[in-house]
C-alpha atoms as a PDB file:
ATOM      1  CA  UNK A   1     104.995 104.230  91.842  1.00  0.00           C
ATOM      2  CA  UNK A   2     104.916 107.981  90.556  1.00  0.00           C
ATOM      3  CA  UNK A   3     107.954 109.192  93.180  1.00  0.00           C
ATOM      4  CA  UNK A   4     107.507 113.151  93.764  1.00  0.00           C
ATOM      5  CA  UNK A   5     110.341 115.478  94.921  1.00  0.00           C
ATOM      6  CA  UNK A   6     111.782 118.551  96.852  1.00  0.00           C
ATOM      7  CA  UNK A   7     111.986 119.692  93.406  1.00  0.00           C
ATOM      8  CA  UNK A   8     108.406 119.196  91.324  1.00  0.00           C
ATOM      9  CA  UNK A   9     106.136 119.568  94.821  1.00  0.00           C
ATOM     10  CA  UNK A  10     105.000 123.313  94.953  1.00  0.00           C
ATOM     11  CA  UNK A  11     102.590 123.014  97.535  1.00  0.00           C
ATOM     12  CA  UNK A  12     104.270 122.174 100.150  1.00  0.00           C
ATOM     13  CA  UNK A  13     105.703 124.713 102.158  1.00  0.00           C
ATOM     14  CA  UNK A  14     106.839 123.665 105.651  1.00  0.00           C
ATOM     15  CA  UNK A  15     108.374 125.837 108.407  1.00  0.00           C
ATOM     16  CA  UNK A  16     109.512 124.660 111.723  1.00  0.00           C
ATOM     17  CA  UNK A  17     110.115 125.797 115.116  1.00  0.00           C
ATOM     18  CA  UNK A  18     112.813 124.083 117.356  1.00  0.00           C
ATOM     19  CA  UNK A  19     110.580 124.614 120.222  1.00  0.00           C
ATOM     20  CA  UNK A  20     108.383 121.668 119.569  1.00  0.00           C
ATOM     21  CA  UNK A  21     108.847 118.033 120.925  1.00  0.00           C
ATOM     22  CA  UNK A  22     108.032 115.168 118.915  1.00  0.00           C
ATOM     23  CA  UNK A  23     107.895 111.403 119.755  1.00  0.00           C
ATOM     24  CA  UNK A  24     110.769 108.965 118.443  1.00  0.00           C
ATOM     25  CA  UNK A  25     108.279 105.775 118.449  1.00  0.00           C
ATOM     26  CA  UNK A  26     107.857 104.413 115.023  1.00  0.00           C
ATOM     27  CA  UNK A  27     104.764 103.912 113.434  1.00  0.00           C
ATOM     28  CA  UNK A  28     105.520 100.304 113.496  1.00  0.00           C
ATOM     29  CA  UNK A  29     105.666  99.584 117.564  1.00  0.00           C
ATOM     30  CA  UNK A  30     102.114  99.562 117.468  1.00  0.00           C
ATOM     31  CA  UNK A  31      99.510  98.841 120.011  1.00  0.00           C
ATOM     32  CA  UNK A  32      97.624  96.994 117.678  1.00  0.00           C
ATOM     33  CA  UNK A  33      97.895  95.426 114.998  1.00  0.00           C
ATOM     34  CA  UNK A  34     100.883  96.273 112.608  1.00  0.00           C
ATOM     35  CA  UNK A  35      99.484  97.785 109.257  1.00  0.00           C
ATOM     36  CA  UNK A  36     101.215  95.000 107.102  1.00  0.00           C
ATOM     37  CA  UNK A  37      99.164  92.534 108.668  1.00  0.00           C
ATOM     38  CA  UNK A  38      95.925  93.989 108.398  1.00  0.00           C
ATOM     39  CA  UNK A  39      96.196  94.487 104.977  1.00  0.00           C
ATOM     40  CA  UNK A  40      96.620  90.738 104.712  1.00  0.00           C
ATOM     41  CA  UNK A  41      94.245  89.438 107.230  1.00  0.00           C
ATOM     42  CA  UNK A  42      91.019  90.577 106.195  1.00  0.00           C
ATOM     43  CA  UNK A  43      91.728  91.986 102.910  1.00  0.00           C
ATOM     44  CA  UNK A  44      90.922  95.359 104.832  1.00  0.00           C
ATOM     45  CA  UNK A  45      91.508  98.980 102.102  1.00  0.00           C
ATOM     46  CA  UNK A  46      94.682  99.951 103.941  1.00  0.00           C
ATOM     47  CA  UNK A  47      93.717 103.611 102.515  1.00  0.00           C
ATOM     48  CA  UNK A  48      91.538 103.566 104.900  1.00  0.00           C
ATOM     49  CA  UNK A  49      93.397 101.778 108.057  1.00  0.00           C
ATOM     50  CA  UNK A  50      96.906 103.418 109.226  1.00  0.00           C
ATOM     51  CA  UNK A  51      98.985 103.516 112.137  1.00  0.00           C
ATOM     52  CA  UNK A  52      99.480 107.169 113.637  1.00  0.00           C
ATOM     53  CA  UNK A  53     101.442 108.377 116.860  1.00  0.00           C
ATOM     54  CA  UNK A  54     101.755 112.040 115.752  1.00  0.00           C
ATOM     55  CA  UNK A  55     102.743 114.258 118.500  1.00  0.00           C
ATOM     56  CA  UNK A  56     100.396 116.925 119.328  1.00  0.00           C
ATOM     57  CA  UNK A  57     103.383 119.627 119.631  1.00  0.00           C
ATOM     58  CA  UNK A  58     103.948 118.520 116.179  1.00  0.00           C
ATOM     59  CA  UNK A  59     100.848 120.166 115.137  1.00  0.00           C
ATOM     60  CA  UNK A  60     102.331 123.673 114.776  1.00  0.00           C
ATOM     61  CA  UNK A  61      99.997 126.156 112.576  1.00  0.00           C
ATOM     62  CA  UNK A  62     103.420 127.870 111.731  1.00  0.00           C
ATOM     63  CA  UNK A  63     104.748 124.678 109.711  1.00  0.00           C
ATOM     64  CA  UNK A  64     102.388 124.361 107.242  1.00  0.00           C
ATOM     65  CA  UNK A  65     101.587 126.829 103.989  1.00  0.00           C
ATOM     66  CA  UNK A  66      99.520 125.286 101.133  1.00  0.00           C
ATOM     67  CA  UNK A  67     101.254 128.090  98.832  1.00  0.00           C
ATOM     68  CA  UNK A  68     104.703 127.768  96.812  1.00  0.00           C
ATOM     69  CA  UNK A  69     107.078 130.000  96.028  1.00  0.00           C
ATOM     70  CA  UNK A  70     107.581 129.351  93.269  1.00  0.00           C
ATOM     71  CA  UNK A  71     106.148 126.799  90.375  1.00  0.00           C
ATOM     72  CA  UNK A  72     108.705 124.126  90.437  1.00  0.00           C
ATOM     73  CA  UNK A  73     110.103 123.652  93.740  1.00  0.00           C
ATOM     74  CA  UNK A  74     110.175 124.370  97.685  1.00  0.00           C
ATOM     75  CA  UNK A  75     110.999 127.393  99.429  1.00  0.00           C
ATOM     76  CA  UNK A  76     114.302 127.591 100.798  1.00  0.00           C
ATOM     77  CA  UNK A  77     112.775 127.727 104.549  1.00  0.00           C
ATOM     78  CA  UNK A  78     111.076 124.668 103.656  1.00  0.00           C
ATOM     79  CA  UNK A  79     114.351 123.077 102.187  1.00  0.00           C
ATOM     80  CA  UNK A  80     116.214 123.688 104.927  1.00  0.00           C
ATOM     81  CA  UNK A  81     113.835 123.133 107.501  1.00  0.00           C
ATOM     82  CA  UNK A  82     112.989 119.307 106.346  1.00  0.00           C
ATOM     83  CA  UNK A  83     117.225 119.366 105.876  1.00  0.00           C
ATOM     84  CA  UNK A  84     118.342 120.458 109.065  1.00  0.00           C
ATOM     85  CA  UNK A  85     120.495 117.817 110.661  1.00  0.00           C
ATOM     86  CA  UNK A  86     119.460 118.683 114.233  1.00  0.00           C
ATOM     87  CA  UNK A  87     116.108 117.915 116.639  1.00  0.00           C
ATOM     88  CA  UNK A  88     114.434 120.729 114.836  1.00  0.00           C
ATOM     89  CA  UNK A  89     115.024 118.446 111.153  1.00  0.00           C
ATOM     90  CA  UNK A  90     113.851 115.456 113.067  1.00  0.00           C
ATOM     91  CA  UNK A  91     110.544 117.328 114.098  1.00  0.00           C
ATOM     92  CA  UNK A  92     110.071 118.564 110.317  1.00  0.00           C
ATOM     93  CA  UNK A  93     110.233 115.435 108.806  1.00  0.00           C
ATOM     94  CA  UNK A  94     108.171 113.863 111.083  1.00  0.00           C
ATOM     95  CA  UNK A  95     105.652 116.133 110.302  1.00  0.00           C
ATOM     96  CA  UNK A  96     106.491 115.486 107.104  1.00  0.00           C
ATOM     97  CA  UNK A  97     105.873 112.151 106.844  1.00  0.00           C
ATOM     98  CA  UNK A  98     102.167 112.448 107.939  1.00  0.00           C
ATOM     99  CA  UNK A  99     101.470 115.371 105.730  1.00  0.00           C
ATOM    100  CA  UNK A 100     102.064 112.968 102.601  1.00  0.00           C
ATOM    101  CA  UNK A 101     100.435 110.447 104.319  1.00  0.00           C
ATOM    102  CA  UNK A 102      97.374 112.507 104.243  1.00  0.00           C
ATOM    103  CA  UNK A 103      97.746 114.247 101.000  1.00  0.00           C
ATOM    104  CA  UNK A 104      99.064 111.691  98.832  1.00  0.00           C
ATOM    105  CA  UNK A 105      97.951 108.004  97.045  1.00  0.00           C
ATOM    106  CA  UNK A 106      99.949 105.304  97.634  1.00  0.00           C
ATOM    107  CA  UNK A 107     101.157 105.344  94.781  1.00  0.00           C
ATOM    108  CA  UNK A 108     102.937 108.590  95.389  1.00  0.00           C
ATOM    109  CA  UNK A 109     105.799 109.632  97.212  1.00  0.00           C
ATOM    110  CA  UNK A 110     107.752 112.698  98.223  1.00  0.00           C
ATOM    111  CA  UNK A 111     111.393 111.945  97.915  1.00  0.00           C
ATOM    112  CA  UNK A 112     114.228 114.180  99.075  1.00  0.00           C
ATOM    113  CA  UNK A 113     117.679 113.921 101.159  1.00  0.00           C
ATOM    114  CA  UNK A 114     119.766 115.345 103.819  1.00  0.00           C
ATOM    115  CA  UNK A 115     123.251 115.285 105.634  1.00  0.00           C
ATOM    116  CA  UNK A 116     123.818 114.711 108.920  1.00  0.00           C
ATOM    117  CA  UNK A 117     126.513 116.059 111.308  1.00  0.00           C
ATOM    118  CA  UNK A 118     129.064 113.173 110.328  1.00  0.00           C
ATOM    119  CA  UNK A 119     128.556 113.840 106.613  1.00  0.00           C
ATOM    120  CA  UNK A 120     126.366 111.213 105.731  1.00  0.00           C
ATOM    121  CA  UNK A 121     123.327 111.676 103.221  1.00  0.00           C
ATOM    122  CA  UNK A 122     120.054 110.311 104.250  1.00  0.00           C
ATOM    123  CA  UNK A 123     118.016 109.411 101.431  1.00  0.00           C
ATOM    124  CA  UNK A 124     114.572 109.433 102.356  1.00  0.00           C
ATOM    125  CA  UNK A 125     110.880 108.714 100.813  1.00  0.00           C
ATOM    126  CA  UNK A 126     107.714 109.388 102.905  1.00  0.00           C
ATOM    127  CA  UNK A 127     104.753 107.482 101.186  1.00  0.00           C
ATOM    128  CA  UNK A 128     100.770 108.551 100.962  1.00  0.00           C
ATOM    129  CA  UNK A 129      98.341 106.852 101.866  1.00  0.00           C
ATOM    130  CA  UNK A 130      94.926 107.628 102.369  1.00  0.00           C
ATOM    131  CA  UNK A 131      94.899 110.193  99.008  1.00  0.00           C
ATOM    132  CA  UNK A 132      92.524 112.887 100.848  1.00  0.00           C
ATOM    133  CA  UNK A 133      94.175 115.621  98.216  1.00  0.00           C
ATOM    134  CA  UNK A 134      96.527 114.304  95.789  1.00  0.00           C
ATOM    135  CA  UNK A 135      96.361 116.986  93.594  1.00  0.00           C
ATOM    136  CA  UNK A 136      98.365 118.773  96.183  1.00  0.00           C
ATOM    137  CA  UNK A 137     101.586 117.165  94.371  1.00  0.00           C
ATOM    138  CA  UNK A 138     101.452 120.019  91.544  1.00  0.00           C
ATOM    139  CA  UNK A 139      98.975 122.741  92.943  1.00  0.00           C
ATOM    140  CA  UNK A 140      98.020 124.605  95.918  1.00  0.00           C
ATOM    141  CA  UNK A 141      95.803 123.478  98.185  1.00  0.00           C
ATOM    142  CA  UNK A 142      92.046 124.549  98.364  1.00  0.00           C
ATOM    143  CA  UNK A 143      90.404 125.033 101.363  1.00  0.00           C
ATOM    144  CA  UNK A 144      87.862 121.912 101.242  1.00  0.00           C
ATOM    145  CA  UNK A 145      91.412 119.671 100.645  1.00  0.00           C
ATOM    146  CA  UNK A 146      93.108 122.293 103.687  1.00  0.00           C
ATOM    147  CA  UNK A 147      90.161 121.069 105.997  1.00  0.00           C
ATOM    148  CA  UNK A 148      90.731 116.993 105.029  1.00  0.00           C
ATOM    149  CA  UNK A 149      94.601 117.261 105.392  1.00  0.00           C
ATOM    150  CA  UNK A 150      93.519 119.168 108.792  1.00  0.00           C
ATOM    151  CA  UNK A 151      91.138 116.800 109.974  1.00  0.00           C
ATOM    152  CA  UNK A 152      93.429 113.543 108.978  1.00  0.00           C
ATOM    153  CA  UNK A 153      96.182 115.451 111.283  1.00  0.00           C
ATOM    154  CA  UNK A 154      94.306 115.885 114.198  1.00  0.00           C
ATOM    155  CA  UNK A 155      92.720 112.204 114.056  1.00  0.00           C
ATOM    156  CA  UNK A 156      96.926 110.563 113.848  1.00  0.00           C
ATOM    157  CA  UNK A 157      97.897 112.280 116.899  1.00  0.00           C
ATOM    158  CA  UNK A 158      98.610 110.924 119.927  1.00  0.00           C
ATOM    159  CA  UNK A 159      99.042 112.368 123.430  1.00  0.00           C
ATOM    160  CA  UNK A 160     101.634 109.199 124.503  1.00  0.00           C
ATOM    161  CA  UNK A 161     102.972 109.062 121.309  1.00  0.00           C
ATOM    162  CA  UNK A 162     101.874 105.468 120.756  1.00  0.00           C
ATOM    163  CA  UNK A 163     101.007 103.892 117.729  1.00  0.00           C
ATOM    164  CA  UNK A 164      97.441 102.412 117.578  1.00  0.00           C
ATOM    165  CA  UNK A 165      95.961 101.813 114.328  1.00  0.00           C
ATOM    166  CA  UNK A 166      92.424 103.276 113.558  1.00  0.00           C
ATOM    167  CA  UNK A 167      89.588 103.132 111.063  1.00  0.00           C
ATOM    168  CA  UNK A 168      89.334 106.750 109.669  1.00  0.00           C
ATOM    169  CA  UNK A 169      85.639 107.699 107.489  1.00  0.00           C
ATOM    170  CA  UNK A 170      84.367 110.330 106.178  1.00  0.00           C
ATOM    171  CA  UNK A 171      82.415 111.036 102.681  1.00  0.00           C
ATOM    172  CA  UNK A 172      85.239 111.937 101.508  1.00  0.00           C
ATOM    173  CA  UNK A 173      85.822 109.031  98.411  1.00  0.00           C
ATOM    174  CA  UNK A 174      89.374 108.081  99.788  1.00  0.00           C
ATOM    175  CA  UNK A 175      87.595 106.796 103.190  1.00  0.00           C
ATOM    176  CA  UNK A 176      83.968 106.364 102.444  1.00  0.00           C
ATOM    177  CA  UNK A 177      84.291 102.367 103.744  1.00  0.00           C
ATOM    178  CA  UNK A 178      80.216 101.688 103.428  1.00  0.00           C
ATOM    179  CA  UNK A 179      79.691  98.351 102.214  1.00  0.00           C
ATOM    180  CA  UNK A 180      83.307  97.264 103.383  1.00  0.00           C
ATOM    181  CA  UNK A 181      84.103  94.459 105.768  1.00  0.00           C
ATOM    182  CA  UNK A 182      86.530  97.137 107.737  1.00  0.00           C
ATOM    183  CA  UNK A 183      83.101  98.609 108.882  1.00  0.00           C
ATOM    184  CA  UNK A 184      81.934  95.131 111.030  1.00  0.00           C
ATOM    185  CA  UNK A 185      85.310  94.640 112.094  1.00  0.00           C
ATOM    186  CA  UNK A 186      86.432  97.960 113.447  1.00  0.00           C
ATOM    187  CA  UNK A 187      83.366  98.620 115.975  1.00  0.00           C
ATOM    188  CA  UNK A 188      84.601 100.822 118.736  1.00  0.00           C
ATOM    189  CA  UNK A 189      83.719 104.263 117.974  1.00  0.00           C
ATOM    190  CA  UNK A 190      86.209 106.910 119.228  1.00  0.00           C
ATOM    191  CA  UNK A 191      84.991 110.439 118.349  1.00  0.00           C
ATOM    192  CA  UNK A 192      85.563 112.744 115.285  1.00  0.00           C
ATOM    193  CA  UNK A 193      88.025 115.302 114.323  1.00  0.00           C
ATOM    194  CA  UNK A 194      87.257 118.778 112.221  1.00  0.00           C
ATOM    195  CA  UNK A 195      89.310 122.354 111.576  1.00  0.00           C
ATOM    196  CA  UNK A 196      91.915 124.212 109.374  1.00  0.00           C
ATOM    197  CA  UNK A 197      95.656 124.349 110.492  1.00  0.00           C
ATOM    198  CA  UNK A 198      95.549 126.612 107.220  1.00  0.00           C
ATOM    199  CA  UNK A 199      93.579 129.098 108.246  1.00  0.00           C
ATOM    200  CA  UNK A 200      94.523 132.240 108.838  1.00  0.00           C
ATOM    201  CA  UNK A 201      93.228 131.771 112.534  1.00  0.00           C
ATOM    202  CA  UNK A 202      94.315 128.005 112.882  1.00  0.00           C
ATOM    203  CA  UNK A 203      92.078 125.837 114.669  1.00  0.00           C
ATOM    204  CA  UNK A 204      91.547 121.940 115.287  1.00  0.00           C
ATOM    205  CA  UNK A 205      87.899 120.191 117.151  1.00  0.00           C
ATOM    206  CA  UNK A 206      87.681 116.729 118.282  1.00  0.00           C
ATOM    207  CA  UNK A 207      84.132 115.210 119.785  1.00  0.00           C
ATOM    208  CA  UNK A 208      84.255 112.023 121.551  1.00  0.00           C
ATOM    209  CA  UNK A 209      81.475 108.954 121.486  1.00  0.00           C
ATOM    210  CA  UNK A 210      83.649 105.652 123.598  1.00  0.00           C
ATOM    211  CA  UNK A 211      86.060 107.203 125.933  1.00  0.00           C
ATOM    212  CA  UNK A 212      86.483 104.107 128.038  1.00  0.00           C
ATOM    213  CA  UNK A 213      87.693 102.255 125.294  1.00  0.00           C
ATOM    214  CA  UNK A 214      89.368 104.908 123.693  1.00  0.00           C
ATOM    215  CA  UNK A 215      91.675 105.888 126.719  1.00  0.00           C
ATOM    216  CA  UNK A 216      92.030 102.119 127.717  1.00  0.00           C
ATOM    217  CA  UNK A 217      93.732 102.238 123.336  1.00  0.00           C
ATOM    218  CA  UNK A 218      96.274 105.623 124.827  1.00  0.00           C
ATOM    219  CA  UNK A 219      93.722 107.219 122.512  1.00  0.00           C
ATOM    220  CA  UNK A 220      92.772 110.809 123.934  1.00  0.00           C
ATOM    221  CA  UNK A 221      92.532 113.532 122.049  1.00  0.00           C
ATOM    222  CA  UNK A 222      89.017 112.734 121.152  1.00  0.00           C
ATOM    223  CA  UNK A 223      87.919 112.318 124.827  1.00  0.00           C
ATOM    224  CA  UNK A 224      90.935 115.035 126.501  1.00  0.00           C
ATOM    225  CA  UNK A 225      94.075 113.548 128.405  1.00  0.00           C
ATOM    226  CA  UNK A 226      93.620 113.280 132.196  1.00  0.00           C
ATOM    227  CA  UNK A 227      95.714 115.443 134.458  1.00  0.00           C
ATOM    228  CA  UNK A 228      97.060 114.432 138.138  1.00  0.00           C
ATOM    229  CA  UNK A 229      93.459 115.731 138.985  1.00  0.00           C
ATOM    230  CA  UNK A 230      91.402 113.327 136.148  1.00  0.00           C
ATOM    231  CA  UNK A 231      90.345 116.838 134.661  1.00  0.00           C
ATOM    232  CA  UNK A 232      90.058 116.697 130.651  1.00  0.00           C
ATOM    233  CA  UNK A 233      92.273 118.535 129.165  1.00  0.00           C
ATOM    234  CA  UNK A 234      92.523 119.249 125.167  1.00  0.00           C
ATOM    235  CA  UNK A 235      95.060 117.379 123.664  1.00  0.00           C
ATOM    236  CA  UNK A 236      97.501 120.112 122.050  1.00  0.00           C
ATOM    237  CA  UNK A 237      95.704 122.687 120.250  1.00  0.00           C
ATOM    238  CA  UNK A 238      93.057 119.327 119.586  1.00  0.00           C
ATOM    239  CA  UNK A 239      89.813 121.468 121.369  1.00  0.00           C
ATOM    240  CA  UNK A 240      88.084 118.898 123.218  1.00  0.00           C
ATOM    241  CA  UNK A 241      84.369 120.179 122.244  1.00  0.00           C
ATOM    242  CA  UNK A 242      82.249 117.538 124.069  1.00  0.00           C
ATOM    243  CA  UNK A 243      79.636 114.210 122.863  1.00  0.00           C
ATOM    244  CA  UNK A 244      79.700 114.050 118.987  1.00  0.00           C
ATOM    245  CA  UNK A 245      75.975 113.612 119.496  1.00  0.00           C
ATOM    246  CA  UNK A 246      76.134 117.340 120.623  1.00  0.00           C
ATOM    247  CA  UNK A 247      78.253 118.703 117.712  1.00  0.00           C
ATOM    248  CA  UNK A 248      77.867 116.788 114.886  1.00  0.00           C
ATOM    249  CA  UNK A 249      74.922 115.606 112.378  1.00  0.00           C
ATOM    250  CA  UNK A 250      73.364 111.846 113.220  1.00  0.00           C
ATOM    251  CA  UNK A 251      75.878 109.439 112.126  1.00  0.00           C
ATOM    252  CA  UNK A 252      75.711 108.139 108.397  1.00  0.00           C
ATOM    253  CA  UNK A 253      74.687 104.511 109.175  1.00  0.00           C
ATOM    254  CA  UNK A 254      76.245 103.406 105.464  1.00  0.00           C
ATOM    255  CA  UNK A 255      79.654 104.734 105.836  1.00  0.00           C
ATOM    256  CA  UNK A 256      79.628 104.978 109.917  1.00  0.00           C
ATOM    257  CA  UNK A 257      81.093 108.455 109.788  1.00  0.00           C
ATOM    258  CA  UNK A 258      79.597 112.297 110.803  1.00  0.00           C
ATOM    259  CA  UNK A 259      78.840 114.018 107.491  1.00  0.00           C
ATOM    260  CA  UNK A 260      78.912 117.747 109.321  1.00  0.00           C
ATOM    261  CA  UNK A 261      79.972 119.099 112.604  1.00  0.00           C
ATOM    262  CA  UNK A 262      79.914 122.414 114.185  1.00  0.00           C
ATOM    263  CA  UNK A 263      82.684 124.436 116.052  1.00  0.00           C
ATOM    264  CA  UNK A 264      80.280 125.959 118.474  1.00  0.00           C
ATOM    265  CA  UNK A 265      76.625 125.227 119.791  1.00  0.00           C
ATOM    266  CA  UNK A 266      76.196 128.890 120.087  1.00  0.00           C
ATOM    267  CA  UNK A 267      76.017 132.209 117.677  1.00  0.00           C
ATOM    268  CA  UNK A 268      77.001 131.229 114.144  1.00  0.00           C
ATOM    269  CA  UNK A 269      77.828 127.325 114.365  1.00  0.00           C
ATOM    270  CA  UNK A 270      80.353 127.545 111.385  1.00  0.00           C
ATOM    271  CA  UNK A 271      79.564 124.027 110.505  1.00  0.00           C
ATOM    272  CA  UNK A 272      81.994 121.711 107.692  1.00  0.00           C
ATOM    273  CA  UNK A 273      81.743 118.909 106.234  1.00  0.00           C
ATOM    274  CA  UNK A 274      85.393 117.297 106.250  1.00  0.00           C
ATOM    275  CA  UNK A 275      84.889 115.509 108.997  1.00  0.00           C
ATOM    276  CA  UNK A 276      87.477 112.522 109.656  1.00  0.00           C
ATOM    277  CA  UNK A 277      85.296 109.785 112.509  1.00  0.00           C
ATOM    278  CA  UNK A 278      87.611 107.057 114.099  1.00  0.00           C
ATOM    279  CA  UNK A 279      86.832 104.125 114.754  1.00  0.00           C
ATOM    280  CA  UNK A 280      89.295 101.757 116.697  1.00  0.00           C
ATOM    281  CA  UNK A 281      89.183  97.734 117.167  1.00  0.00           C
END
């Protein structure tokens, strides 16, 4: 395993604001099935299936820059933000840890360490998975690979901060799953998630297709969380735009994913084509 860290990753600048809350369940205590297993049962691409209980506070347009510094390592900010031994540390590398699981290949890693109050070092190594921009490890990050890394962020958080394990697809080759066995045996289609936390106006988009079986998953930023009312409310900065069927081209019937969506119905759509569509079990 090619093992990448705080000092030969350029790309990754992350800054952090104490402010934001983030959940302290592990990907592991999941509501479904644990991802171990479903690699083994099945012999389903676990590129493509992955655990995710991302907060939505996590997703702060502050804490992420696609630019370096410098060539060969972080910024100080970022250093110290992903070293800081209080609540504000725990929320950057949490953040972290989805950001490389993104970006990266298995086979890569970003590796790094910090102290705690009591003086001892915490060795740590966050892992990739699905690979939607690898080349992120020794380069900046283009806006089509911005818009995946977006997109994968929005589609691993969850309002309750539970773990549930979902089918992502797009046409993007990392999670293109047509002609896989994943696609008969994750059925249940959530909803899709779109936008640019790069951008220079940061935005996210969700659509929703099963919200029934979605919420009855604690899955609802596709379909809005429910307040004391049973309003719909956007899940974060997650817009809640409406039916995928409204918002997004006719499903790809290979892959089971939307190839484009739109962030509005009205003046110019501002359609893309990084699209992440869940799917749940």
């Amino acid at each position: 395993m090619h093992r990448i860290s705080t000092a030969d990753v350029p790309a990754l600048t992350l800054v952090f604001l104490a402010s934001c809350a983030v959940s302290q369940e592990q990907e592991e205590a999941s509501t479904g099935t644990s991802r171990t297993s479903l690699e083994t049962v099945n012999a389903l691409n676990p590129n493509a299936l992955n655990p995710n209980a991302l907060n939505p506070n996590a997703l702060n347009p502050n804490a992420l820059n696609p630019n370096a510094l410098n060539p060969n390592a972080l910024s100080p900010a970022a250093l110290s933000a992903i070293r800081d031994p209080g609540e504000a540390g725990d929320l950057s590398r949490e953040l972290l840890s989805y950001v490389v699981g993104c970006a990266f290949t298995p086979a890569q890693s970003f590796v790094f360490s910090w102290t705690d109050p009591a003086g001892s070092v915490h060795e740590e190594a966050y892992d990739g998975l699905l690979g939607l921009a690898p080349s992120w490890s020794d380069k900046p990050l283009g806006q089509t690979d911005q818009q995946w890394v977006s997109a994968c962020l929005a589609s691993r958080t969850n309002w309750y901060g539970i773990s549930v394990t979902i089918s992502s697809r797009g046409s993007h080759p990392a999670i293109d799953k047509t002609g896989t066995p994943e696609l008969s045996i994750y059925t249940r289609q959530e909803g899709a998630f779109w936008g640019n936390l790069f951008d220079q106006s940061p935005y996210l988009n969700a659509c929703h297709d099963d919200i029934s079986h979605a919420r009855s998953l604690s899955r609802v930023c596709a379909a809005g969380h429910l307040d004391g009312r049973g309003d719909a409310l956007d899940c974060g900065m997650i817009r809640v735009l409406g039916p995928c069927d409204s918002h997004c081209l006719p499903l790809n019937q290979r892959g089971k994913y939307y190839p484009s969506c739109v962030n509005n119905l009205t003046g110019n759509p501002d359609a893309t084509t990084r699209v992440i569509t869940v799917y749940l079990p």
